[in-house]
PDB file of N, CA and C in Angstrom:
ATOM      1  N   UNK A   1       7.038   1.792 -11.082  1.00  0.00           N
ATOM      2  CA  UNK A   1       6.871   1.463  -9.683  1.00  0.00           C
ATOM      3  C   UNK A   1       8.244   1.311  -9.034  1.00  0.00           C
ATOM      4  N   UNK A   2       8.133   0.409  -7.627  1.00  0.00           N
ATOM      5  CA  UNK A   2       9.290   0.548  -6.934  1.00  0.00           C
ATOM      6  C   UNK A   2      10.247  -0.600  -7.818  1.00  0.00           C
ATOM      7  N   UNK A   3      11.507  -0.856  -7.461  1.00  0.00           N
ATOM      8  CA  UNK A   3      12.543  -2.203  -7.892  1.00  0.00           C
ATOM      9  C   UNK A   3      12.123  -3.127  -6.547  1.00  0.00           C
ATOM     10  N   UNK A   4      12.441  -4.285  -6.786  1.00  0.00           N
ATOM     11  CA  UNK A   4      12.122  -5.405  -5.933  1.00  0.00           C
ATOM     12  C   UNK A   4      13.055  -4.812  -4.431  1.00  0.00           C
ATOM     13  N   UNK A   5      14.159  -4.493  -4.517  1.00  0.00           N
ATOM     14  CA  UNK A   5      15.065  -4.212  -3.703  1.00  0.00           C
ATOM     15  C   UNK A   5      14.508  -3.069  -3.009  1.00  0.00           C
ATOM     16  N   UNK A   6      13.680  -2.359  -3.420  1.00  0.00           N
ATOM     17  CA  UNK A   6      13.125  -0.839  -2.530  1.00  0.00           C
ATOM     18  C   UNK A   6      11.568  -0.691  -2.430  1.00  0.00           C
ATOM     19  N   UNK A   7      10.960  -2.352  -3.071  1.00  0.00           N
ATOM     20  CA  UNK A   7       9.385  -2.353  -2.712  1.00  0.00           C
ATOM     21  C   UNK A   7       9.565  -2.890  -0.972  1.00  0.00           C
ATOM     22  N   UNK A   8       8.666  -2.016   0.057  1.00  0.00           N
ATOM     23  CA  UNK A   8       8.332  -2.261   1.389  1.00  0.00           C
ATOM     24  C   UNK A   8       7.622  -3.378   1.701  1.00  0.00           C
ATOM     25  N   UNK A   9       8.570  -4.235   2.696  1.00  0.00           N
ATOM     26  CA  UNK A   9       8.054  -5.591   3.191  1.00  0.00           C
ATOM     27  C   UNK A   9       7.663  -5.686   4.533  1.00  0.00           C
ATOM     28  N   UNK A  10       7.839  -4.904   4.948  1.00  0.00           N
ATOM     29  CA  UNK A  10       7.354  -4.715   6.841  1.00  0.00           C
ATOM     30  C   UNK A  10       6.603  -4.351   6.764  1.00  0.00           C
ATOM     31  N   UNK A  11       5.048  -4.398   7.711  1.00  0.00           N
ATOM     32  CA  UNK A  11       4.140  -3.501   8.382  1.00  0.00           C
ATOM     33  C   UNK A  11       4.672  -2.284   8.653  1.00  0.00           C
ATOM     34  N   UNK A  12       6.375  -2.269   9.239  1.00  0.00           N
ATOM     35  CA  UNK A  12       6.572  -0.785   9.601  1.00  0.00           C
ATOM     36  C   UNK A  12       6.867   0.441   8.762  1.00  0.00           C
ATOM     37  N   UNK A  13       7.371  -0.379   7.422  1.00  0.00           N
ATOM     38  CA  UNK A  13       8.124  -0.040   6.112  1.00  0.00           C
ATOM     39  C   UNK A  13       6.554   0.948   5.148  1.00  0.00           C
ATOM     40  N   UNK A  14       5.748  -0.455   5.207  1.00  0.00           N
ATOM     41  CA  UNK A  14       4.507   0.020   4.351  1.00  0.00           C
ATOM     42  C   UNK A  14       3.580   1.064   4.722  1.00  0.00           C
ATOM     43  N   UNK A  15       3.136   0.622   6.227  1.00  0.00           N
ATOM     44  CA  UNK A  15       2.555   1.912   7.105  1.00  0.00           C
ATOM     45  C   UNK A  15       2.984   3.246   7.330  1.00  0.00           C
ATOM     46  N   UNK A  16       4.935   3.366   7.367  1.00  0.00           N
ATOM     47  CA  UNK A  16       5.093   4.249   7.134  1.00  0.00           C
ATOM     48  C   UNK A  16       4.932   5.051   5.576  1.00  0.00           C
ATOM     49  N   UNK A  17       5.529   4.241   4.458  1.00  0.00           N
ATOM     50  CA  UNK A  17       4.949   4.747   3.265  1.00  0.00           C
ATOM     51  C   UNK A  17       3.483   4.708   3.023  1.00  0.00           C
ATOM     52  N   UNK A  18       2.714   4.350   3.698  1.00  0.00           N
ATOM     53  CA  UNK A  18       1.206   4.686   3.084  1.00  0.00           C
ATOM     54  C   UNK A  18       1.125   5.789   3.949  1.00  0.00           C
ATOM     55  N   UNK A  19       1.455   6.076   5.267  1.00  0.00           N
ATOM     56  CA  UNK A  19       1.176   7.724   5.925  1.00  0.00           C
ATOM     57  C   UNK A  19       2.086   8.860   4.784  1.00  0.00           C
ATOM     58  N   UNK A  20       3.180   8.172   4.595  1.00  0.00           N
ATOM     59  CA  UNK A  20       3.629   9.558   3.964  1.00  0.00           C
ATOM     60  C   UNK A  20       2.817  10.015   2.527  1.00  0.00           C
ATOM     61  N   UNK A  21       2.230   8.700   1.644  1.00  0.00           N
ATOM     62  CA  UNK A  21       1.504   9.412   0.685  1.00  0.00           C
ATOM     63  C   UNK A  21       0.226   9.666   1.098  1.00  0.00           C
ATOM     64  N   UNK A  22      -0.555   9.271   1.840  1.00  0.00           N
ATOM     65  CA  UNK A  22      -1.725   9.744   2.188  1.00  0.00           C
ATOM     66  C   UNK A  22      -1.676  11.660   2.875  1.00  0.00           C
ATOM     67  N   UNK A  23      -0.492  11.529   3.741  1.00  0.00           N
ATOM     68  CA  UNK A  23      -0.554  13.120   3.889  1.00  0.00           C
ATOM     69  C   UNK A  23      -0.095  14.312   2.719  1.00  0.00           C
ATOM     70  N   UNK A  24       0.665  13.065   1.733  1.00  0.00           N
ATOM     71  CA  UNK A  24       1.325  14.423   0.662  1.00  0.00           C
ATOM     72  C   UNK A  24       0.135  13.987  -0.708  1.00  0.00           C
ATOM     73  N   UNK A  25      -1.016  13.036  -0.462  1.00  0.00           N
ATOM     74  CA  UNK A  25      -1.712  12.505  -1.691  1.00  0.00           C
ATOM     75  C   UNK A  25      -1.001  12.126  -2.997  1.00  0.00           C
ATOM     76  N   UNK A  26       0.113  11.815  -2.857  1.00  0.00           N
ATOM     77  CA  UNK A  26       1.121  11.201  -3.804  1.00  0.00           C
ATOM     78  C   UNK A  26       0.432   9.451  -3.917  1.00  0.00           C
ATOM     79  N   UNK A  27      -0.227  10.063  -5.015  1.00  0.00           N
ATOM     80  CA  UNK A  27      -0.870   8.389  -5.914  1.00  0.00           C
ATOM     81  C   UNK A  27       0.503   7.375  -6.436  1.00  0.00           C
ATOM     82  N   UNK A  28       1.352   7.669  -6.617  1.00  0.00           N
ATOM     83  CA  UNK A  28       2.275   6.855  -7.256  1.00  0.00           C
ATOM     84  C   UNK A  28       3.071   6.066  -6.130  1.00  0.00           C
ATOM     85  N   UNK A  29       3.094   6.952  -5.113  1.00  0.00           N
ATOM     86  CA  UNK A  29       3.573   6.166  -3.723  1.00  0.00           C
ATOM     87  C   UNK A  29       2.492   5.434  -3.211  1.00  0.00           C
ATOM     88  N   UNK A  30       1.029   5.773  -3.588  1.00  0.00           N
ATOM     89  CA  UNK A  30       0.415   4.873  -3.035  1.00  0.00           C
ATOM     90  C   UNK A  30       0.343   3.447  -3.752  1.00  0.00           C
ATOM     91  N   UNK A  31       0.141   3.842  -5.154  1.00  0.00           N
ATOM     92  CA  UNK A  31       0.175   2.946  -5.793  1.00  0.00           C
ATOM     93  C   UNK A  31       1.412   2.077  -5.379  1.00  0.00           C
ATOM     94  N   UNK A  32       2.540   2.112  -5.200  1.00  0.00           N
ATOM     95  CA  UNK A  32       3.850   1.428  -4.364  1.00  0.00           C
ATOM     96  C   UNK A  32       2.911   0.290  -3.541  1.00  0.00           C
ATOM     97  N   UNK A  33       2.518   1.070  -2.512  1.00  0.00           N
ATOM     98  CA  UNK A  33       2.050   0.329  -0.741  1.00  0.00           C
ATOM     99  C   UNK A  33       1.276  -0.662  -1.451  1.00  0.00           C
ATOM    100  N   UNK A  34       0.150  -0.465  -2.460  1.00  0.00           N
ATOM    101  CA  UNK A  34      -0.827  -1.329  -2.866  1.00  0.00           C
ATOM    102  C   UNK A  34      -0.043  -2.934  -3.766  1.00  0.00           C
ATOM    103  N   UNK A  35       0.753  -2.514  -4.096  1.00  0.00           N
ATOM    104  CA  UNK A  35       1.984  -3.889  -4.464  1.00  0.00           C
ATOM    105  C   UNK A  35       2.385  -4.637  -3.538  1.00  0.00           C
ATOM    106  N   UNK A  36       2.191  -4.448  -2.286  1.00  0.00           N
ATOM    107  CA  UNK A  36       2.363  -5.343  -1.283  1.00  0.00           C
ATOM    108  C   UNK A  36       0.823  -5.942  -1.128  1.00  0.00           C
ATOM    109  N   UNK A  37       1.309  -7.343  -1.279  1.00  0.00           N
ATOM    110  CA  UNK A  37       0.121  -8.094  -1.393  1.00  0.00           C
ATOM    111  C   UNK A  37       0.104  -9.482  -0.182  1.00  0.00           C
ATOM    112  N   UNK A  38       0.909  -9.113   0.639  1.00  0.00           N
ATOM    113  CA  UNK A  38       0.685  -9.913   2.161  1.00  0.00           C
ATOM    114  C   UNK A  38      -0.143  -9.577   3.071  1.00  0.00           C
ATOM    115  N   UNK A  39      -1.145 -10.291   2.932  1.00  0.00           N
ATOM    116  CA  UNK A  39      -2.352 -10.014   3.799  1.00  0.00           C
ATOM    117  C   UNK A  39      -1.964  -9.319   5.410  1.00  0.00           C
ATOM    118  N   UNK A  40      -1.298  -9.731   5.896  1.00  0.00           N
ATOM    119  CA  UNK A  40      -0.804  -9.550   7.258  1.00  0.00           C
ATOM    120  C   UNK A  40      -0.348  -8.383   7.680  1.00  0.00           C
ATOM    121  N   UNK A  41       0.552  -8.268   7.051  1.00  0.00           N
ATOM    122  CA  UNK A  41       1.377  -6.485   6.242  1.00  0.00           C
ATOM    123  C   UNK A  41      -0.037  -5.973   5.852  1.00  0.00           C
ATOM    124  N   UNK A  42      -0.719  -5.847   5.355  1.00  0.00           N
ATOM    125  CA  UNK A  42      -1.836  -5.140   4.893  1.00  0.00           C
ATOM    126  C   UNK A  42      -2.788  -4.527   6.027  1.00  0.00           C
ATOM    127  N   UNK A  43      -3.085  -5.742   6.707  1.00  0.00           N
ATOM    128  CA  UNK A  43      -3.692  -5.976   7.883  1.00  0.00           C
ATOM    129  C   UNK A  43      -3.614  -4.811   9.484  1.00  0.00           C
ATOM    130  N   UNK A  44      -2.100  -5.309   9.205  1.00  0.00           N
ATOM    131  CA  UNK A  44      -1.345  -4.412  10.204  1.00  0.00           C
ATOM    132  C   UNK A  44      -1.480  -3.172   9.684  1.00  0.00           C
ATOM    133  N   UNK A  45      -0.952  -2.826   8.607  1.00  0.00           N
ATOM    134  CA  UNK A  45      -0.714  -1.573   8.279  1.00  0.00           C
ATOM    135  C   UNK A  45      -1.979  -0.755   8.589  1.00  0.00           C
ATOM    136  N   UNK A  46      -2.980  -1.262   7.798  1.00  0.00           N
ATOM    137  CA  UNK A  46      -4.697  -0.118   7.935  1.00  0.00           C
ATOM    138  C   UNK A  46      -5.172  -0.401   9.646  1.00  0.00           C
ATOM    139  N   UNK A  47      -4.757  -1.395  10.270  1.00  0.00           N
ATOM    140  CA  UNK A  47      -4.732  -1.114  11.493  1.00  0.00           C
ATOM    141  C   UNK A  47      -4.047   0.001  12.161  1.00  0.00           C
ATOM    142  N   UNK A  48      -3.115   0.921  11.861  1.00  0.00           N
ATOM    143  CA  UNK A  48      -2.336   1.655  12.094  1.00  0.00           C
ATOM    144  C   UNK A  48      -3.163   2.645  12.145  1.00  0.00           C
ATOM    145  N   UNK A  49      -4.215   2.697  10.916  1.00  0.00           N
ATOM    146  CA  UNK A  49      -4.446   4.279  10.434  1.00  0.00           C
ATOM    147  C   UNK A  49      -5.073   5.236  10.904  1.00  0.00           C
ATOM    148  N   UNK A  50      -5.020   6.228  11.059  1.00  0.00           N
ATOM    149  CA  UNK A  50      -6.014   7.574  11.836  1.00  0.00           C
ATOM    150  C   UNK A  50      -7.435   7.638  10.948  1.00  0.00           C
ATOM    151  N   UNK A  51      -8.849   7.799  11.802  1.00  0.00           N
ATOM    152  CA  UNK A  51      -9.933   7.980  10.870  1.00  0.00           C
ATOM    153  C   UNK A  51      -9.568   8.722  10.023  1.00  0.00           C
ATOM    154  N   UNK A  52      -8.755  10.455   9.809  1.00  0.00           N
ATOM    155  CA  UNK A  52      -8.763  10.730   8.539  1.00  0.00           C
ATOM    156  C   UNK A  52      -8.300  10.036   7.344  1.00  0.00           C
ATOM    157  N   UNK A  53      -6.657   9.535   7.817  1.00  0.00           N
ATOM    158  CA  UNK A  53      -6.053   8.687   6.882  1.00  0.00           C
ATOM    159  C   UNK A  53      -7.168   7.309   6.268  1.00  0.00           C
ATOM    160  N   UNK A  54      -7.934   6.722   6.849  1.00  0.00           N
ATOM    161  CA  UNK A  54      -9.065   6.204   6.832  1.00  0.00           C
ATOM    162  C   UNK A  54      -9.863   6.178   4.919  1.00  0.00           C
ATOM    163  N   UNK A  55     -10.343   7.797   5.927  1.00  0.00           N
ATOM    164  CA  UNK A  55     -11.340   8.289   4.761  1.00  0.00           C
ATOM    165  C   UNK A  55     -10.529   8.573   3.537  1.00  0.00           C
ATOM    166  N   UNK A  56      -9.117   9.189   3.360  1.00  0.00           N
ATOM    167  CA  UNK A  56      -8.213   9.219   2.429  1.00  0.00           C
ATOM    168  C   UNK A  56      -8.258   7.812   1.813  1.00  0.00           C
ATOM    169  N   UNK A  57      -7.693   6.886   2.743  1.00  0.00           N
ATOM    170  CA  UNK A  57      -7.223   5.403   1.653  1.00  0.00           C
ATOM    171  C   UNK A  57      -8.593   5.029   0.678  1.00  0.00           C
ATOM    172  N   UNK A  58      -9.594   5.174   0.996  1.00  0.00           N
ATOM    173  CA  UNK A  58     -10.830   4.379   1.106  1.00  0.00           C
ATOM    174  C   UNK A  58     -11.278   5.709   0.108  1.00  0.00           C
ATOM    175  N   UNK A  59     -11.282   6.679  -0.144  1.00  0.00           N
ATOM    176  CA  UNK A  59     -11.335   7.655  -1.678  1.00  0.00           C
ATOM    177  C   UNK A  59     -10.492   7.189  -2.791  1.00  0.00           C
ATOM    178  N   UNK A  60      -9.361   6.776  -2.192  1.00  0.00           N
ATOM    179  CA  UNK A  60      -8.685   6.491  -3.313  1.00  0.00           C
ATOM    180  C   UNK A  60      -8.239   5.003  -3.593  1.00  0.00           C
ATOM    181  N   UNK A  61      -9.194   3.723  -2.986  1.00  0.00           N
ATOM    182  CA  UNK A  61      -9.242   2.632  -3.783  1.00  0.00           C
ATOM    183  C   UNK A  61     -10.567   2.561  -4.085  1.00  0.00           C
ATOM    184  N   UNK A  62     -11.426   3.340  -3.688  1.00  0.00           N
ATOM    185  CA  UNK A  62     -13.024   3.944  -4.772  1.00  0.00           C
ATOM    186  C   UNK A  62     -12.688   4.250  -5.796  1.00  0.00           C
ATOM    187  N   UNK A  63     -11.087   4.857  -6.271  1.00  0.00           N
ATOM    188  CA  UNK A  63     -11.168   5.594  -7.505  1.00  0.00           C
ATOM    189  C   UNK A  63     -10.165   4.701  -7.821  1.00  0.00           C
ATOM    190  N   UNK A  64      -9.160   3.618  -7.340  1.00  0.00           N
ATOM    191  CA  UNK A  64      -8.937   2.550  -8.326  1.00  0.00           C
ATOM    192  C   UNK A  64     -10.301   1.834  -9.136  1.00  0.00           C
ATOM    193  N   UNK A  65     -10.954   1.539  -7.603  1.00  0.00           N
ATOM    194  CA  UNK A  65     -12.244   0.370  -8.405  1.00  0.00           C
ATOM    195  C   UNK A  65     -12.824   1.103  -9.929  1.00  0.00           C
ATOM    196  N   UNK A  66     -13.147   1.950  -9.362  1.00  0.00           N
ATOM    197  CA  UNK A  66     -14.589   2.784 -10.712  1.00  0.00           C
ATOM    198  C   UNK A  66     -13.654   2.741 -11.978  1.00  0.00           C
ATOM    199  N   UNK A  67     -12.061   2.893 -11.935  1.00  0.00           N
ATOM    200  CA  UNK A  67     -10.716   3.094 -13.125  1.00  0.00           C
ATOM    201  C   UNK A  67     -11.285   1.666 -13.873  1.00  0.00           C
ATOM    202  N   UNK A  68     -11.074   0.330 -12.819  1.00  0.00           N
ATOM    203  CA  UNK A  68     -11.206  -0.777 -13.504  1.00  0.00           C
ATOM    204  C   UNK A  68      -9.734  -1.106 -13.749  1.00  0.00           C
ATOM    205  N   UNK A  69      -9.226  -0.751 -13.836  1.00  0.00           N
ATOM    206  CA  UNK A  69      -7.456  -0.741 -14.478  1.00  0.00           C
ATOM    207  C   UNK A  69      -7.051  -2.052 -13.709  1.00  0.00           C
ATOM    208  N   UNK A  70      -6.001  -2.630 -14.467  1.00  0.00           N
ATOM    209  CA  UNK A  70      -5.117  -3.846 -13.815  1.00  0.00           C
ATOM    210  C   UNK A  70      -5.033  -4.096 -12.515  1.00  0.00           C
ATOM    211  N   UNK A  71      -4.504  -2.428 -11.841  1.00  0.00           N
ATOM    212  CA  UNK A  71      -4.093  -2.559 -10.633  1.00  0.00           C
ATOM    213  C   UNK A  71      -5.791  -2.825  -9.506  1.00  0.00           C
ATOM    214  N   UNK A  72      -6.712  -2.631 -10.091  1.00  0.00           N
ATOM    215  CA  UNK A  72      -7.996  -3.132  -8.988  1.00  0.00           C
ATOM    216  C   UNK A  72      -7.297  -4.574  -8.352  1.00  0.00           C
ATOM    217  N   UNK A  73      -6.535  -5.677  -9.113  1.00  0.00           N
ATOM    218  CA  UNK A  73      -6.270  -6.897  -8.339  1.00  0.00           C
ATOM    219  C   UNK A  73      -5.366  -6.452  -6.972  1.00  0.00           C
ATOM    220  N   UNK A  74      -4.790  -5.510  -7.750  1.00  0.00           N
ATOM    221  CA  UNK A  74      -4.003  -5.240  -6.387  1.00  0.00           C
ATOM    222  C   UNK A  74      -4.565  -4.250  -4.627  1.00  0.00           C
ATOM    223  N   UNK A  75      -5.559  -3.759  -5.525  1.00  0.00           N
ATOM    224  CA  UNK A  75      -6.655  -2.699  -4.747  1.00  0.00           C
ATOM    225  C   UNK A  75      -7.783  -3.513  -3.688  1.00  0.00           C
ATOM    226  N   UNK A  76      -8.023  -4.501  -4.240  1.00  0.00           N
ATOM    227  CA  UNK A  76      -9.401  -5.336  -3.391  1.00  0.00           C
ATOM    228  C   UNK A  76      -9.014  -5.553  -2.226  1.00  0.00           C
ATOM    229  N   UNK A  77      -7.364  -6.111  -2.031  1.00  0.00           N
ATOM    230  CA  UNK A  77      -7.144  -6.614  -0.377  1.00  0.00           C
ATOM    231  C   UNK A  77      -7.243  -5.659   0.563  1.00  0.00           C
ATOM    232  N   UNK A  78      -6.583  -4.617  -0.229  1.00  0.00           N
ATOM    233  CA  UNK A  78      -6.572  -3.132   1.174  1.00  0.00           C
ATOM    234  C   UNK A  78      -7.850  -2.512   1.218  1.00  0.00           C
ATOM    235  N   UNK A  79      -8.963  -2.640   0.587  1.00  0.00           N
ATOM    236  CA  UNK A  79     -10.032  -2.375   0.331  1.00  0.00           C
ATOM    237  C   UNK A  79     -11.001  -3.269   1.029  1.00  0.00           C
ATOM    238  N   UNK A  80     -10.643  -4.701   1.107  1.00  0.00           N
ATOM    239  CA  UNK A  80     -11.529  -5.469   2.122  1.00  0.00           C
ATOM    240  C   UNK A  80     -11.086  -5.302   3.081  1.00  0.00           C
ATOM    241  N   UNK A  81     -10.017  -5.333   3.526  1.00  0.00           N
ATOM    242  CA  UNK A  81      -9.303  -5.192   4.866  1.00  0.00           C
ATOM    243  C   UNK A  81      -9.355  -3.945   5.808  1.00  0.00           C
ATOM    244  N   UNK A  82      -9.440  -2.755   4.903  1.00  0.00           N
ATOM    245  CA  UNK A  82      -9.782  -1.168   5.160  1.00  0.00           C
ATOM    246  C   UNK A  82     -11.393  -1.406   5.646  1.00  0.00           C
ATOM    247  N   UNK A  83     -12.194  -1.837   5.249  1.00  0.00           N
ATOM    248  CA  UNK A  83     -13.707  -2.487   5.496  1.00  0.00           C
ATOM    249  C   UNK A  83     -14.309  -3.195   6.654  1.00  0.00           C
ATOM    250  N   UNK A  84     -13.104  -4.345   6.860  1.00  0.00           N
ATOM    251  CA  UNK A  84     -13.297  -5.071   7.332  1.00  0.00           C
ATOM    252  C   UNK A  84     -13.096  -4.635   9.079  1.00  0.00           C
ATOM    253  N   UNK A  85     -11.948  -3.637   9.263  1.00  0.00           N
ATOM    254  CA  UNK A  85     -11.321  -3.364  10.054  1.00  0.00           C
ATOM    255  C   UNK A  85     -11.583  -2.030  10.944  1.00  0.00           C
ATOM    256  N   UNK A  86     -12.326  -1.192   9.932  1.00  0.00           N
ATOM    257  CA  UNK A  86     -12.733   0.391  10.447  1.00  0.00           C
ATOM    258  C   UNK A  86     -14.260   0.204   9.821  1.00  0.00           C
ATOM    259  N   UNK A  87     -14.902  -0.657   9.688  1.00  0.00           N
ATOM    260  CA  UNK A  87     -16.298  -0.519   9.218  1.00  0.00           C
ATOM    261  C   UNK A  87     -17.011   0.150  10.083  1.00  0.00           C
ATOM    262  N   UNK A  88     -17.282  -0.056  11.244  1.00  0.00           N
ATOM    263  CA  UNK A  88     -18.009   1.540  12.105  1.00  0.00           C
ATOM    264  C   UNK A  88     -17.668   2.797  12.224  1.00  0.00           C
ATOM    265  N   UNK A  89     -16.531   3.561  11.510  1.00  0.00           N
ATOM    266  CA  UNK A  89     -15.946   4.196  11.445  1.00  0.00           C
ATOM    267  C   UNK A  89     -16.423   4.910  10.287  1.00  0.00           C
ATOM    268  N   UNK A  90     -16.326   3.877   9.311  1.00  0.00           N
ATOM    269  CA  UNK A  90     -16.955   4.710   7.932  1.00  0.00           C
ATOM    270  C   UNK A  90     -18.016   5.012   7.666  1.00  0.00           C
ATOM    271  N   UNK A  91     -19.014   3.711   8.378  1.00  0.00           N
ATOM    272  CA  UNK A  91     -19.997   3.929   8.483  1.00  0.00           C
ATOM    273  C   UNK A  91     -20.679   4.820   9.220  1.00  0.00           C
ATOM    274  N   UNK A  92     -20.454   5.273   9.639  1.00  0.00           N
ATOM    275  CA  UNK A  92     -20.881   6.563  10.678  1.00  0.00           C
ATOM    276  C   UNK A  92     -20.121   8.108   9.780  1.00  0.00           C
ATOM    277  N   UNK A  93     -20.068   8.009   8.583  1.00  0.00           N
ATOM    278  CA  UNK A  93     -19.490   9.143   8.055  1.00  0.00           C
ATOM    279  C   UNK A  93     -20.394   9.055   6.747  1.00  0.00           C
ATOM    280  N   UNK A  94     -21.558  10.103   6.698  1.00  0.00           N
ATOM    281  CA  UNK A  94     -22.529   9.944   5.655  1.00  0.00           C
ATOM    282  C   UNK A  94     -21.432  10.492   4.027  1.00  0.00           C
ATOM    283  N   UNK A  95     -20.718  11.021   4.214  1.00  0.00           N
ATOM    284  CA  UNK A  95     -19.654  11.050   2.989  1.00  0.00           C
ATOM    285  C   UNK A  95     -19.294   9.685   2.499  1.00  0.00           C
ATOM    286  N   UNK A  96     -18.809   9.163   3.474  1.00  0.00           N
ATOM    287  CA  UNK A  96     -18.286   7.577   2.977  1.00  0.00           C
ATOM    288  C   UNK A  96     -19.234   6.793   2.704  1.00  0.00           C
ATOM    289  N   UNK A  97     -20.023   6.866   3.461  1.00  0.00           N
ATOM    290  CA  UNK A  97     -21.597   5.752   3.007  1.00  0.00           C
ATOM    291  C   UNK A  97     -21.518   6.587   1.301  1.00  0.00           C
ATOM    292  N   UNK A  98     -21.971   7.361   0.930  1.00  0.00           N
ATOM    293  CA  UNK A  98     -22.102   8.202  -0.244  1.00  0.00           C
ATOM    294  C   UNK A  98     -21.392   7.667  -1.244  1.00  0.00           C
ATOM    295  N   UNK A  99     -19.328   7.814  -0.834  1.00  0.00           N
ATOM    296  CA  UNK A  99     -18.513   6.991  -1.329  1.00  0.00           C
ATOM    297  C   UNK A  99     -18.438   5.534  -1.567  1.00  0.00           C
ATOM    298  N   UNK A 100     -19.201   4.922  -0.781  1.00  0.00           N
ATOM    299  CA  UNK A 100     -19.183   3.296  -1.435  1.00  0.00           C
ATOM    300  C   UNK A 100     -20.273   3.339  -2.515  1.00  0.00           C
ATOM    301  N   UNK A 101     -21.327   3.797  -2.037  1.00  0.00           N
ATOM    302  CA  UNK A 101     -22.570   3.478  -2.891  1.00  0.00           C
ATOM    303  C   UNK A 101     -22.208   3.701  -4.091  1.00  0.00           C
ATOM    304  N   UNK A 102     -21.034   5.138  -4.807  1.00  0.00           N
ATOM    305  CA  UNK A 102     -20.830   5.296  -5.538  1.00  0.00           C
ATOM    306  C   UNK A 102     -20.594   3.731  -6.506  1.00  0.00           C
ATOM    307  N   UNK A 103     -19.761   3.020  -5.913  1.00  0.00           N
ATOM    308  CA  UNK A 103     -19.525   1.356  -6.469  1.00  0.00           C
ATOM    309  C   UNK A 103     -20.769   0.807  -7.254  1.00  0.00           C
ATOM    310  N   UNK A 104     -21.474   0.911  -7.011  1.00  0.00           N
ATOM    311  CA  UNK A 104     -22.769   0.101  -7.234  1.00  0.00           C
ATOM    312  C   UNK A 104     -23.640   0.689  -8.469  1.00  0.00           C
TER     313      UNK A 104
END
């Protein structure tokens, strides 16, 4: 992962690194953004996001969850917050309804 000195602490820092891996689908940069674990920064950031970028983040902390792996602790906040924040959004996209249920 990143060094303490080059993990992103701003809303502007993280939002910009979660757009750049969401458009190049670079998991390892995402995995980065998901190490920031300040609700607020989090908050802000998926507030930022375009419905596609949206449906991107929200595929790929479906496919942290189903992994199970360590990093799910780090996956749940941007995952409730991604939920919490664009829930009519997703919901109105019978793919994504499809994609959560997968969870269950």
């Amino acid at each position: 992962m990143t060094s303490p000195s080059t993990k992103p602490s701003s809303t502007d820092s993280v939002h910009v690194l979660l757009k750049q891996a969401l458009c190049a689908d670079d998991r390892v940069l995402l995995l980065d953004c998901l190490l920031m674990r300040d609700e607020k920064v989090i908050a802000n950031s998926i507030s930022l996001l375009t419905p596609s970028d949206v449906r991107k983040l929200l595929d790929f902390l479906i496919s942290i969850v189903q992994s199970r792996g360590a990093v799910l602790v780090c996956a749940l906040p941007w995952l409730k917050s991604l939920l919490l924040q664009h829930a009519s959004a997703i919901m109105s996209q019978d793919s994504s309804i499809r994609a959560l249920n997968s969870l269950y």
